[in-house]
PDB file of N, CA and C in Angstrom:
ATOM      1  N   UNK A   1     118.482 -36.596   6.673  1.00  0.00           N
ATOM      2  CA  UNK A   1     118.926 -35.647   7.666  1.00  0.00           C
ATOM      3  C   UNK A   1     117.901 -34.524   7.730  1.00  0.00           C
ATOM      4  N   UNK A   2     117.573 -33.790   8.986  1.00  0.00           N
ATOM      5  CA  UNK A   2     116.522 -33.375   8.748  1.00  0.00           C
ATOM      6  C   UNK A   2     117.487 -31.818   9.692  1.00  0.00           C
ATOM      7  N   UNK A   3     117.114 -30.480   9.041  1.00  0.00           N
ATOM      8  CA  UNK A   3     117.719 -29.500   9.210  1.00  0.00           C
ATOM      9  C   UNK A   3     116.566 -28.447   9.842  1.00  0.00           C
ATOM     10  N   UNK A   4     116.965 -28.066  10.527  1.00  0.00           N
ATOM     11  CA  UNK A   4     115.751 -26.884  11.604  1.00  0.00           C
ATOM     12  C   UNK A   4     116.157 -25.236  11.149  1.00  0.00           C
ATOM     13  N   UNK A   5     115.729 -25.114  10.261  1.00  0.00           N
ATOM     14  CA  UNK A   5     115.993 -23.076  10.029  1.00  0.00           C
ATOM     15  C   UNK A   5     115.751 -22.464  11.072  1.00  0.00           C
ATOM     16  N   UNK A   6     117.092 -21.590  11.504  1.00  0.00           N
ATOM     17  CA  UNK A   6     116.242 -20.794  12.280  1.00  0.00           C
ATOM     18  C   UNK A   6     116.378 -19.189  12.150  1.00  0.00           C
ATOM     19  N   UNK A   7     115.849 -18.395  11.830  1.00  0.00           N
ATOM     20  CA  UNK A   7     115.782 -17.257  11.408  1.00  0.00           C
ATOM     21  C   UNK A   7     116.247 -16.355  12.273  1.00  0.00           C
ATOM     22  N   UNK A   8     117.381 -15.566  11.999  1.00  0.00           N
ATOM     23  CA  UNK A   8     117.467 -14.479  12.729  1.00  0.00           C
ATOM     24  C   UNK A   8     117.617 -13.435  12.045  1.00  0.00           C
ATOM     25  N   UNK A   9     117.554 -11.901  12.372  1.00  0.00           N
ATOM     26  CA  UNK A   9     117.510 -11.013  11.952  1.00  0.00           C
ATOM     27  C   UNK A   9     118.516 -10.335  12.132  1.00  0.00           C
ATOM     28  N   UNK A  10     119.461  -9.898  11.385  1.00  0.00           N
ATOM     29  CA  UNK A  10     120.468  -9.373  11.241  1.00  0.00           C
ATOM     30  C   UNK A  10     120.626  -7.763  11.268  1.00  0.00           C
ATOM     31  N   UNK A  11     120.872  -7.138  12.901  1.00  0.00           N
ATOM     32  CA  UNK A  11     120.733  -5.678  12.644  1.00  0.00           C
ATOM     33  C   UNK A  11     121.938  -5.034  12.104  1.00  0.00           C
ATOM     34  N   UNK A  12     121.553  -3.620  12.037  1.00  0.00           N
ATOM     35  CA  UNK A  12     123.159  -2.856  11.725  1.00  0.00           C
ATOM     36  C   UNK A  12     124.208  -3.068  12.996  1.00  0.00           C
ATOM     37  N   UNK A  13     123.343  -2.852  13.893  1.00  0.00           N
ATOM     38  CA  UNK A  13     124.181  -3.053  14.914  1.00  0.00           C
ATOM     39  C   UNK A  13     124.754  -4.243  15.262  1.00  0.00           C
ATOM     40  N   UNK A  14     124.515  -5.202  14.925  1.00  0.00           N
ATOM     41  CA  UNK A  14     125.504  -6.198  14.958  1.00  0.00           C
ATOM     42  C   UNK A  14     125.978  -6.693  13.548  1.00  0.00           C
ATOM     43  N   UNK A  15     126.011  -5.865  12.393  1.00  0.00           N
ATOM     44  CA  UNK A  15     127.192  -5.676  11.225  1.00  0.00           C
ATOM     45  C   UNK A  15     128.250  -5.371  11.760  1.00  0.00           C
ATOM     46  N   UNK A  16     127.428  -3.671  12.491  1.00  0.00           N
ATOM     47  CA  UNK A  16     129.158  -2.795  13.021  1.00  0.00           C
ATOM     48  C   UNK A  16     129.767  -3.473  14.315  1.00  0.00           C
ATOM     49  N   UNK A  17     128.793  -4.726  14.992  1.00  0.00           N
ATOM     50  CA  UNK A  17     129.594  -5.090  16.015  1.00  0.00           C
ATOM     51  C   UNK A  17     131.143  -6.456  15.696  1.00  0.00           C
ATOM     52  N   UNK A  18     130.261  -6.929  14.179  1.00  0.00           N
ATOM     53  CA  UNK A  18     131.081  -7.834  13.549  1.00  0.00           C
ATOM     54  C   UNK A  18     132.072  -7.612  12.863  1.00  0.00           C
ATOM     55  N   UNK A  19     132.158  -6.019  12.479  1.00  0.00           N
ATOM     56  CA  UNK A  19     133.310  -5.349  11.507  1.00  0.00           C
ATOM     57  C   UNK A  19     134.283  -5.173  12.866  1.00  0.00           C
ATOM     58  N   UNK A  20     133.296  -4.513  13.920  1.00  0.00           N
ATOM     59  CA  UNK A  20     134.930  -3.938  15.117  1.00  0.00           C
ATOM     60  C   UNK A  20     135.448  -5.276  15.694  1.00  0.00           C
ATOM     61  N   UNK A  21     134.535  -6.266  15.561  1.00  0.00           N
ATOM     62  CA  UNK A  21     135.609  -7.561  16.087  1.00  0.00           C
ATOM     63  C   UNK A  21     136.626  -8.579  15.238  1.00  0.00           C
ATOM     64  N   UNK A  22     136.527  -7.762  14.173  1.00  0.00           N
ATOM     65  CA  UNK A  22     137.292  -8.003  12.979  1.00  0.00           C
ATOM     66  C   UNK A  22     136.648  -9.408  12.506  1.00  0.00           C
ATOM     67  N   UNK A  23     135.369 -10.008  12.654  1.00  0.00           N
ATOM     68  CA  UNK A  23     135.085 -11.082  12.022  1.00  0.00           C
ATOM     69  C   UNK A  23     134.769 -11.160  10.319  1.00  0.00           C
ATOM     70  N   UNK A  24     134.673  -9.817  10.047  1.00  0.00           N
ATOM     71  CA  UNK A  24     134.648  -9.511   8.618  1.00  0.00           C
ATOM     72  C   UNK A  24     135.480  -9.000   8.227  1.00  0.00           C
ATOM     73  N   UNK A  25     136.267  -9.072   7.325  1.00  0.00           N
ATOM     74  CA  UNK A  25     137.589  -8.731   6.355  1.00  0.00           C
ATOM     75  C   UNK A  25     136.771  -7.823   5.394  1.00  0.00           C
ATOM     76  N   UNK A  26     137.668  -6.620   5.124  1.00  0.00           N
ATOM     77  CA  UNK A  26     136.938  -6.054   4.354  1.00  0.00           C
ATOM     78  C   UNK A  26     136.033  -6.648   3.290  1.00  0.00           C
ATOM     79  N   UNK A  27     136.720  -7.416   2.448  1.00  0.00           N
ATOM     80  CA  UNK A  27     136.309  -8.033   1.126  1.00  0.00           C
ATOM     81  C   UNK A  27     134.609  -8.273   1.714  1.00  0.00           C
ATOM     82  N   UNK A  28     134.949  -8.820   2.870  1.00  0.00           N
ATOM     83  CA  UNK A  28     133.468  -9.448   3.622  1.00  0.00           C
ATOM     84  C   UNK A  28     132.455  -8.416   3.358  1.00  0.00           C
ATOM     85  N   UNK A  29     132.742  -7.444   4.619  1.00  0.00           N
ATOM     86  CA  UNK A  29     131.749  -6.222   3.998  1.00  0.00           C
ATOM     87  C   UNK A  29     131.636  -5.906   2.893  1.00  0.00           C
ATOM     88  N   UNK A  30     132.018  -5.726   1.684  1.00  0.00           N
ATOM     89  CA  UNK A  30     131.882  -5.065   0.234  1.00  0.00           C
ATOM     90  C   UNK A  30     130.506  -6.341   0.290  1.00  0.00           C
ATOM     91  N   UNK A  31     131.190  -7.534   0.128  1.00  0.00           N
ATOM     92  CA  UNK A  31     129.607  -8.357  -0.015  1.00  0.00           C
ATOM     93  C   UNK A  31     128.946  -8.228   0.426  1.00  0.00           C
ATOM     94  N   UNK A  32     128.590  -8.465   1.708  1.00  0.00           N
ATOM     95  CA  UNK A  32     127.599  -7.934   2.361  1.00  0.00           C
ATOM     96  C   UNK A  32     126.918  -7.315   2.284  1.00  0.00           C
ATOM     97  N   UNK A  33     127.337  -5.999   2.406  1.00  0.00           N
ATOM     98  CA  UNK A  33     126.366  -4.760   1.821  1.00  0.00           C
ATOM     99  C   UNK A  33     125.597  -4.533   0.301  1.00  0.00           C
ATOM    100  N   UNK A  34     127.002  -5.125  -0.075  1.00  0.00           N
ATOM    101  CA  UNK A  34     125.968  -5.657  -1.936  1.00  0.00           C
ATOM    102  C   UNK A  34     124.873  -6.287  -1.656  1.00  0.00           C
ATOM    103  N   UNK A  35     124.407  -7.411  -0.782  1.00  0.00           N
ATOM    104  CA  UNK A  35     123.876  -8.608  -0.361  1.00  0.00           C
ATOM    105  C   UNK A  35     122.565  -7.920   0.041  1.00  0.00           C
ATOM    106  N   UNK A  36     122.873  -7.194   0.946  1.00  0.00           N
ATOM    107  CA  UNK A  36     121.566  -6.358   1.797  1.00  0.00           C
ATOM    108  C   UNK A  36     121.058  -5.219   0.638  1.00  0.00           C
ATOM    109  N   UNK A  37     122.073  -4.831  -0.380  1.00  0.00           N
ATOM    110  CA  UNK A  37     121.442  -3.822  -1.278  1.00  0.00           C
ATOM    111  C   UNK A  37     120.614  -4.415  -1.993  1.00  0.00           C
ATOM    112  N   UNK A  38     121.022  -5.653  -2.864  1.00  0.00           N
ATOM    113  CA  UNK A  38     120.153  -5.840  -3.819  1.00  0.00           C
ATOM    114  C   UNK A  38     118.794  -6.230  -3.279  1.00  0.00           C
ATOM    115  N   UNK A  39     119.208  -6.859  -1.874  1.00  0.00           N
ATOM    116  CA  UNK A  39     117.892  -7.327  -1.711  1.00  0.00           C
ATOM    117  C   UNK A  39     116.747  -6.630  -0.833  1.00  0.00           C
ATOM    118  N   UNK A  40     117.671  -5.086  -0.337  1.00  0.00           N
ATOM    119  CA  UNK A  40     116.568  -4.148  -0.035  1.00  0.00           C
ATOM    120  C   UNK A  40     115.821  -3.353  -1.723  1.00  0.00           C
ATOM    121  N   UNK A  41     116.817  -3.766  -2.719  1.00  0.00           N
ATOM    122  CA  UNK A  41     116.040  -2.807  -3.762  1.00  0.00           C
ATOM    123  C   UNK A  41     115.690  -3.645  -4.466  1.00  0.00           C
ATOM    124  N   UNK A  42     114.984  -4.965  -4.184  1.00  0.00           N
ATOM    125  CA  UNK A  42     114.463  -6.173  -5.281  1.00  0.00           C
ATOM    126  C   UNK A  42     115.890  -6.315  -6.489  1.00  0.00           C
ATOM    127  N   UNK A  43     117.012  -6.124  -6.520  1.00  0.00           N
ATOM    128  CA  UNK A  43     117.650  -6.168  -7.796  1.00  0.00           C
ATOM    129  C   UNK A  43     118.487  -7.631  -7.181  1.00  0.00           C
ATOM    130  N   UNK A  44     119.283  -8.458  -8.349  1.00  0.00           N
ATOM    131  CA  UNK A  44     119.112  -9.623  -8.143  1.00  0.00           C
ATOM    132  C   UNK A  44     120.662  -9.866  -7.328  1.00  0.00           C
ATOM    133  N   UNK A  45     120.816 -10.435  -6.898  1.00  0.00           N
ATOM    134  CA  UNK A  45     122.085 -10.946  -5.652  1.00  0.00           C
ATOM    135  C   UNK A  45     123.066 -11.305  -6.638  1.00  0.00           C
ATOM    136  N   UNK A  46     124.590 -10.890  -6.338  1.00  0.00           N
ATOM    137  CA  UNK A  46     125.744 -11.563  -7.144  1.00  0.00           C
ATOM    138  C   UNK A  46     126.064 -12.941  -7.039  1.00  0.00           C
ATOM    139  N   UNK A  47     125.449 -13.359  -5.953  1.00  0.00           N
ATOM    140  CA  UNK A  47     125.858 -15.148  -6.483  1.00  0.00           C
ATOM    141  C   UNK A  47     124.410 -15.690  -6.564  1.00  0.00           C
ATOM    142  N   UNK A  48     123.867 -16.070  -7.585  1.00  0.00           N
ATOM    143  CA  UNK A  48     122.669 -17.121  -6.865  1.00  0.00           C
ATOM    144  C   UNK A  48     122.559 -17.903  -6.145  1.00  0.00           C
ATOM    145  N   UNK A  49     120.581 -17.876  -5.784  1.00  0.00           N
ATOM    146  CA  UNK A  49     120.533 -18.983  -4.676  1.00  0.00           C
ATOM    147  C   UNK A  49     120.994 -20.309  -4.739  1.00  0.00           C
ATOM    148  N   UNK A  50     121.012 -20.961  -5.750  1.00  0.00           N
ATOM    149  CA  UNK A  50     121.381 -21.973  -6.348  1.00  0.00           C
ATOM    150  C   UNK A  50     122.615 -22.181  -5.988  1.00  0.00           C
ATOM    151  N   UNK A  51     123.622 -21.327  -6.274  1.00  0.00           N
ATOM    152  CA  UNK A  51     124.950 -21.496  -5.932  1.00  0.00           C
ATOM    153  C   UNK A  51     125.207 -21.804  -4.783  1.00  0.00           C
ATOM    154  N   UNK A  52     124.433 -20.875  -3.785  1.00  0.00           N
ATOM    155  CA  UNK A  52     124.588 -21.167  -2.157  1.00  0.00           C
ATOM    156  C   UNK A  52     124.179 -22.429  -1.806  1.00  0.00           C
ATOM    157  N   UNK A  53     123.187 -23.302  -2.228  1.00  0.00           N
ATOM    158  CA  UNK A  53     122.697 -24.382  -2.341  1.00  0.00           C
ATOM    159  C   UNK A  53     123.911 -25.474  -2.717  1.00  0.00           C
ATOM    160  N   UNK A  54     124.340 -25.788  -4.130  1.00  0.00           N
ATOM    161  CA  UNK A  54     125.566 -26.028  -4.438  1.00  0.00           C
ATOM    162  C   UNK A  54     126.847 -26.467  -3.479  1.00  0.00           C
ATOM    163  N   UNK A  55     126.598 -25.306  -3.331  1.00  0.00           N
ATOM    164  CA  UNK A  55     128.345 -24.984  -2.296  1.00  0.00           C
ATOM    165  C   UNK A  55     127.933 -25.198  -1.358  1.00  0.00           C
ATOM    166  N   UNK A  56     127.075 -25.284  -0.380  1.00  0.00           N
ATOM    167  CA  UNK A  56     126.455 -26.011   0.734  1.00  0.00           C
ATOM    168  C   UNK A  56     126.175 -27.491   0.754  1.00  0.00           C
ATOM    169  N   UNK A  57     125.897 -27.859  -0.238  1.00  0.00           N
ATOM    170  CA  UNK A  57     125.742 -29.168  -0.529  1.00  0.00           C
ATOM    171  C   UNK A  57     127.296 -29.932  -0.347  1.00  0.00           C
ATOM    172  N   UNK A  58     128.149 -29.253  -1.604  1.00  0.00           N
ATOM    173  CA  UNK A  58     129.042 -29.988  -1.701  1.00  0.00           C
ATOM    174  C   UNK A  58     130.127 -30.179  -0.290  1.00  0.00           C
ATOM    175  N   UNK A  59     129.936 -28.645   0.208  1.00  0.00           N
ATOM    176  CA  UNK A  59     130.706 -28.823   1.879  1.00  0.00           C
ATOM    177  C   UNK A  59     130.014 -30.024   2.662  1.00  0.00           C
ATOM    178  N   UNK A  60     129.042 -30.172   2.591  1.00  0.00           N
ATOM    179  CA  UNK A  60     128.210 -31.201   3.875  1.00  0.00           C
ATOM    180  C   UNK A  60     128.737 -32.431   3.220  1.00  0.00           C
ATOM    181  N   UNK A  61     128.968 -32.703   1.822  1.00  0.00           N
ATOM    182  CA  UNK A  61     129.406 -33.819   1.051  1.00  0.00           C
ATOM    183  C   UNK A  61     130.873 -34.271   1.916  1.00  0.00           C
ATOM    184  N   UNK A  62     131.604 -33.430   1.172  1.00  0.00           N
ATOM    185  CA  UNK A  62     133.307 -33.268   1.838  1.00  0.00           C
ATOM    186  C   UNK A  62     133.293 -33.643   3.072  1.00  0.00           C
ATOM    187  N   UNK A  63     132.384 -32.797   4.282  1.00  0.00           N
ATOM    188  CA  UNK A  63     132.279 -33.371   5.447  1.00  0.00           C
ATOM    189  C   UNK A  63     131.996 -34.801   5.500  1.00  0.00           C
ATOM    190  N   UNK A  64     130.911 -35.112   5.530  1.00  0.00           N
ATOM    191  CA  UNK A  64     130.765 -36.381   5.295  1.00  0.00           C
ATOM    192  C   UNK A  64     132.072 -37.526   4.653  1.00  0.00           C
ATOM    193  N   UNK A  65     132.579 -37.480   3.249  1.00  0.00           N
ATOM    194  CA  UNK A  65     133.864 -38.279   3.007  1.00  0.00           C
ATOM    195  C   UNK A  65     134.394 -37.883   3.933  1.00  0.00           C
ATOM    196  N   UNK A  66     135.073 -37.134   5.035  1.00  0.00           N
ATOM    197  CA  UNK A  66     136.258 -36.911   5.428  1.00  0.00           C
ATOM    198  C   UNK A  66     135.625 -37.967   6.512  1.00  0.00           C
ATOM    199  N   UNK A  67     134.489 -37.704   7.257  1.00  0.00           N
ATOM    200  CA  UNK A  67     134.068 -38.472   8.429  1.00  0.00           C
ATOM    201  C   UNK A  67     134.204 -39.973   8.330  1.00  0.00           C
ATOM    202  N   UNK A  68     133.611 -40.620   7.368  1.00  0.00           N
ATOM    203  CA  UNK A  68     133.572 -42.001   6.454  1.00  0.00           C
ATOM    204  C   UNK A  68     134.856 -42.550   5.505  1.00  0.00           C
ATOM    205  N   UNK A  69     135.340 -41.418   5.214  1.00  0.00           N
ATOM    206  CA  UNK A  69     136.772 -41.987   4.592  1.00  0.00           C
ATOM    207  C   UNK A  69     135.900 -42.877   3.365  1.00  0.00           C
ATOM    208  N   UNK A  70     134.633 -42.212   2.717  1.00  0.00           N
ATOM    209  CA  UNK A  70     134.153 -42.752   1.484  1.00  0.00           C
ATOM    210  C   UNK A  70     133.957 -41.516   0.945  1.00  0.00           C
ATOM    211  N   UNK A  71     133.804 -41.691  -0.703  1.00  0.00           N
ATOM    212  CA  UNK A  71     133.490 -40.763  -1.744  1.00  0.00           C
ATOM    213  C   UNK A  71     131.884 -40.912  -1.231  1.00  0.00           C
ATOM    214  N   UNK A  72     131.423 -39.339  -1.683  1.00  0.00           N
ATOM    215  CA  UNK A  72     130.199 -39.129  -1.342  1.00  0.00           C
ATOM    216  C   UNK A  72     129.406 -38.483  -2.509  1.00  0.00           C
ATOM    217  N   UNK A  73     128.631 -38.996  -3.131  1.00  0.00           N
ATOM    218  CA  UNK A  73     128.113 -38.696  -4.478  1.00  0.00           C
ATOM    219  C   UNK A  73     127.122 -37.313  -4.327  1.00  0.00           C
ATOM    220  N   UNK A  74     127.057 -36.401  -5.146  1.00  0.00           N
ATOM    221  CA  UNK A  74     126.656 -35.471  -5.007  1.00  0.00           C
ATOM    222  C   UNK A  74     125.846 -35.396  -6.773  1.00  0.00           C
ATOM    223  N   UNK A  75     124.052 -35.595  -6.609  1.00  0.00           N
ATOM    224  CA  UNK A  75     123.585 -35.490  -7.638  1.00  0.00           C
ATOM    225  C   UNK A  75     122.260 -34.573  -7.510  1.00  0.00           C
ATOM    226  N   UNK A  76     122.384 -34.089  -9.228  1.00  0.00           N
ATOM    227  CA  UNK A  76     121.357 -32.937  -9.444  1.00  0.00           C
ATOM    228  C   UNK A  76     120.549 -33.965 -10.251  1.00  0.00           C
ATOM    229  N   UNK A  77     119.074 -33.068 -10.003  1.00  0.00           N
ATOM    230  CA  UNK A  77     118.188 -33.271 -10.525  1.00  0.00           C
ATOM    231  C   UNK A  77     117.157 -31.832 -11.856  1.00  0.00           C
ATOM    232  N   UNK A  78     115.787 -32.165 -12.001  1.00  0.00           N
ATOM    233  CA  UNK A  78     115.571 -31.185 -12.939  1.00  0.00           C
ATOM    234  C   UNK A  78     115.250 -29.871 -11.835  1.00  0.00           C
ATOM    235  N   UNK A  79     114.594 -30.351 -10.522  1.00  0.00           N
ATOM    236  CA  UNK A  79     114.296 -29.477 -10.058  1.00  0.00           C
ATOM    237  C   UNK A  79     115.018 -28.802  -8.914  1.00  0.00           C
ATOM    238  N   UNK A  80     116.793 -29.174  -9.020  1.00  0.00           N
ATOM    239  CA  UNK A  80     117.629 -28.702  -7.472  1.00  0.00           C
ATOM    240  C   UNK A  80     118.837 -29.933  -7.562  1.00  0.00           C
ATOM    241  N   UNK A  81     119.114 -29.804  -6.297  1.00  0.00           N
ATOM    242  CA  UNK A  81     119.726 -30.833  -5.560  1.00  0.00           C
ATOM    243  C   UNK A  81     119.032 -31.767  -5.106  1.00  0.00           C
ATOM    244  N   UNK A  82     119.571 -33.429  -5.085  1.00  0.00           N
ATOM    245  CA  UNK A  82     119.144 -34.440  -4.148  1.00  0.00           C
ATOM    246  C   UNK A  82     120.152 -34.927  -3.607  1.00  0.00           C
ATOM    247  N   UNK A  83     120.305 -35.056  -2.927  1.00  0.00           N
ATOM    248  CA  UNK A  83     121.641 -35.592  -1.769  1.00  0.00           C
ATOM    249  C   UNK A  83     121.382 -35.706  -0.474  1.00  0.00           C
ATOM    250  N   UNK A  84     121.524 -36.401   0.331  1.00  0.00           N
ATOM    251  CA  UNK A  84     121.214 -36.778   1.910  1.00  0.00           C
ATOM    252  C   UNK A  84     123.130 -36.840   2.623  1.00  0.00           C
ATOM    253  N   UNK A  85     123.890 -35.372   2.063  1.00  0.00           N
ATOM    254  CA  UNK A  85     125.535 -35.906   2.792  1.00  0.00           C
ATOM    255  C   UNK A  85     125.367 -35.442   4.095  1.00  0.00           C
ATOM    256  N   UNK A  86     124.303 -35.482   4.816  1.00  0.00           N
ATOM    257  CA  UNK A  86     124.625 -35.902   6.355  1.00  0.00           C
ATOM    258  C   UNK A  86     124.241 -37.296   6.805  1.00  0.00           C
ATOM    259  N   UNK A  87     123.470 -38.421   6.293  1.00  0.00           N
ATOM    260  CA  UNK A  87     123.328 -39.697   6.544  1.00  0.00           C
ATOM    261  C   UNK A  87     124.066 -40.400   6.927  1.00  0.00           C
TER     262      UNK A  87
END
């Protein structure tokens, strides 16, 4: 499966446009702003990248079984993830 990044830039102004449309729950913002702190002051993020990786993985997995109605194996290696659960 082949995935296209596409970068956008996230202003304040559309934080505060996402808080007044209530798409963020508070809890949301508290992260968030942790999110943008650590990583405007180099200090290290509360979840690792890894984790986001992980938990991204394993959702595209889940997707996948639910689509196929098969178990979908989800394996690590030394250097990450290897898994193809959009195939």
């Amino acid at each position: 499966m082949s995935v296209q990044i596409v970068k956008y830039r996230l202003t304040v102004n559309d934080y505060h446009r996402m808080a007044q449309a209530e798409i963020l729950s508070e809890d949301d913002r508290v992260e968030l702003e942790a999110l943008l702190g650590a990583i405007r002051n180099g200090d290290p993020t509360l979840v690792d990248f890894d984790e986001y990786v992980l938990t991204t993985l394993a959702t595209f997995a889940v997707e996948k079984s639910l689509r196929t109605n098969e178990p979908v194996a989800i394996s690590l290696d030394n250097s990450g993830c290897s898994q193809d659960p959009g195939g």
